[in-house]
Protein backbone atom coordinates (compact mmCIF):
# COMPACT_ATOMS: atom_id res chain seq x y z
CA UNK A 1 79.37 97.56 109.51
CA UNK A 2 82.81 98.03 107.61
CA UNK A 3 83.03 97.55 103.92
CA UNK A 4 86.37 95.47 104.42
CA UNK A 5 86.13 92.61 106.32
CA UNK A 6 89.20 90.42 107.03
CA UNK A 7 89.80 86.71 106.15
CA UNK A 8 92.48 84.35 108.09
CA UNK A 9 93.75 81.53 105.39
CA UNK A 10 96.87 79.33 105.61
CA UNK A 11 98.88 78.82 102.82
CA UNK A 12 101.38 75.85 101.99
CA UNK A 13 104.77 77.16 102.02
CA UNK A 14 105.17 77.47 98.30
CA UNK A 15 101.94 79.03 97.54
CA UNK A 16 103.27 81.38 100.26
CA UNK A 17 106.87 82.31 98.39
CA UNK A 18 104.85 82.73 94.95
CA UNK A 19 102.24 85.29 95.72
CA UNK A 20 105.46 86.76 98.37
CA UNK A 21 107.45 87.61 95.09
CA UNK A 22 104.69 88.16 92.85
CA UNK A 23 104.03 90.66 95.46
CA UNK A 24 107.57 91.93 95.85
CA UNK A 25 107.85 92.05 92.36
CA UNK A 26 105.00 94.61 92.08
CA UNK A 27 106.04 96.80 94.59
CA UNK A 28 103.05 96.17 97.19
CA UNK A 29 102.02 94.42 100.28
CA UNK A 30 101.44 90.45 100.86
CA UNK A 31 97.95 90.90 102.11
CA UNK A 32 97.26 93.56 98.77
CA UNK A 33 98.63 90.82 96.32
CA UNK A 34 96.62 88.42 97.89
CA UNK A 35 93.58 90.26 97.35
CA UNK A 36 93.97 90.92 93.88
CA UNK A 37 94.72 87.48 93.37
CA UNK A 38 91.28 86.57 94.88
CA UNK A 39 89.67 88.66 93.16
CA UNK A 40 91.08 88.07 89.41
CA UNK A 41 90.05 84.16 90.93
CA UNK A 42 86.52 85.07 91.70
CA UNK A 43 85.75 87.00 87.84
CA UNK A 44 87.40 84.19 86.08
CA UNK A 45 85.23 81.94 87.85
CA UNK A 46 82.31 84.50 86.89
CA UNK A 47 83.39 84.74 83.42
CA UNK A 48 83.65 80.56 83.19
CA UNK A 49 79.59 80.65 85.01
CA UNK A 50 78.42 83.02 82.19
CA UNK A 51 80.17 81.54 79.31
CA UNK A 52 78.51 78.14 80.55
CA UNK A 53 75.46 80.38 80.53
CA UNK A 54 75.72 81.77 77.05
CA UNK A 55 76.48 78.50 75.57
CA UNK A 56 73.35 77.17 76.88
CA UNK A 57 71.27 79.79 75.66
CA UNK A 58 73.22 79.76 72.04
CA UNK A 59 72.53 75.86 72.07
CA UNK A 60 68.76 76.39 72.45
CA UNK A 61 68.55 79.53 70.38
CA UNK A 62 65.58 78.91 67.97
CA UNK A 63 65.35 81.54 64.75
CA UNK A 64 61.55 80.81 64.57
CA UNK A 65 60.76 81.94 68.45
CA UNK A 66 63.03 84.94 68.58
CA UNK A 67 61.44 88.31 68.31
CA UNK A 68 62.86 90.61 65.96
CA UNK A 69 64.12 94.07 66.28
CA UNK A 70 60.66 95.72 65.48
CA UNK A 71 58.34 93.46 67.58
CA UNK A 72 61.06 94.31 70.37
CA UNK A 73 60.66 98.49 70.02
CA UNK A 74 56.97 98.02 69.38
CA UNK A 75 54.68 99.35 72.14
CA UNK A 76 53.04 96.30 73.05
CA UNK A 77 56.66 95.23 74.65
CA UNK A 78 57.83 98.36 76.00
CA UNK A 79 55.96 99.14 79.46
């Protein structure tokens, strides 16, 4: 199986003539700029999913529960 596979999208006109001259502008291909683009899309979205994910876990954090740095290095936790 190849590692690229290709995608077929339409775009509305000026979505189009942005990511054209963003392209243009930078000196490399339509399809290339609209890869990046996907991309920087997709780890934003990632970054926004683990932010969410920290600020759960920083919202339940409880001092009393945590383990501390010796109890983590001890033997009994490390397999």
């Amino acid at each position: 199986m190849p590692t690229s596979q290709r995608i077929n999208l339409v775009l509305d006109g000026a979505i189009y003539r942005r990511i054209r001259l963003l392209a243009e502008n930078e000196g490399v291909s339509l399809p290339v700029k609209a890869r990046d683009l996907i991309k920087e899309a997709l780890e934003i979205q990632e970054d926004a999913y683990l932010s969410r994910v920290a600020e759960e876990r920083e919202a339940s954090w409880d001092e009393s529960t945590a383990l501390s740095h010796e109890d983590v290095c001890s033997s009994q936790y490390i397999q």
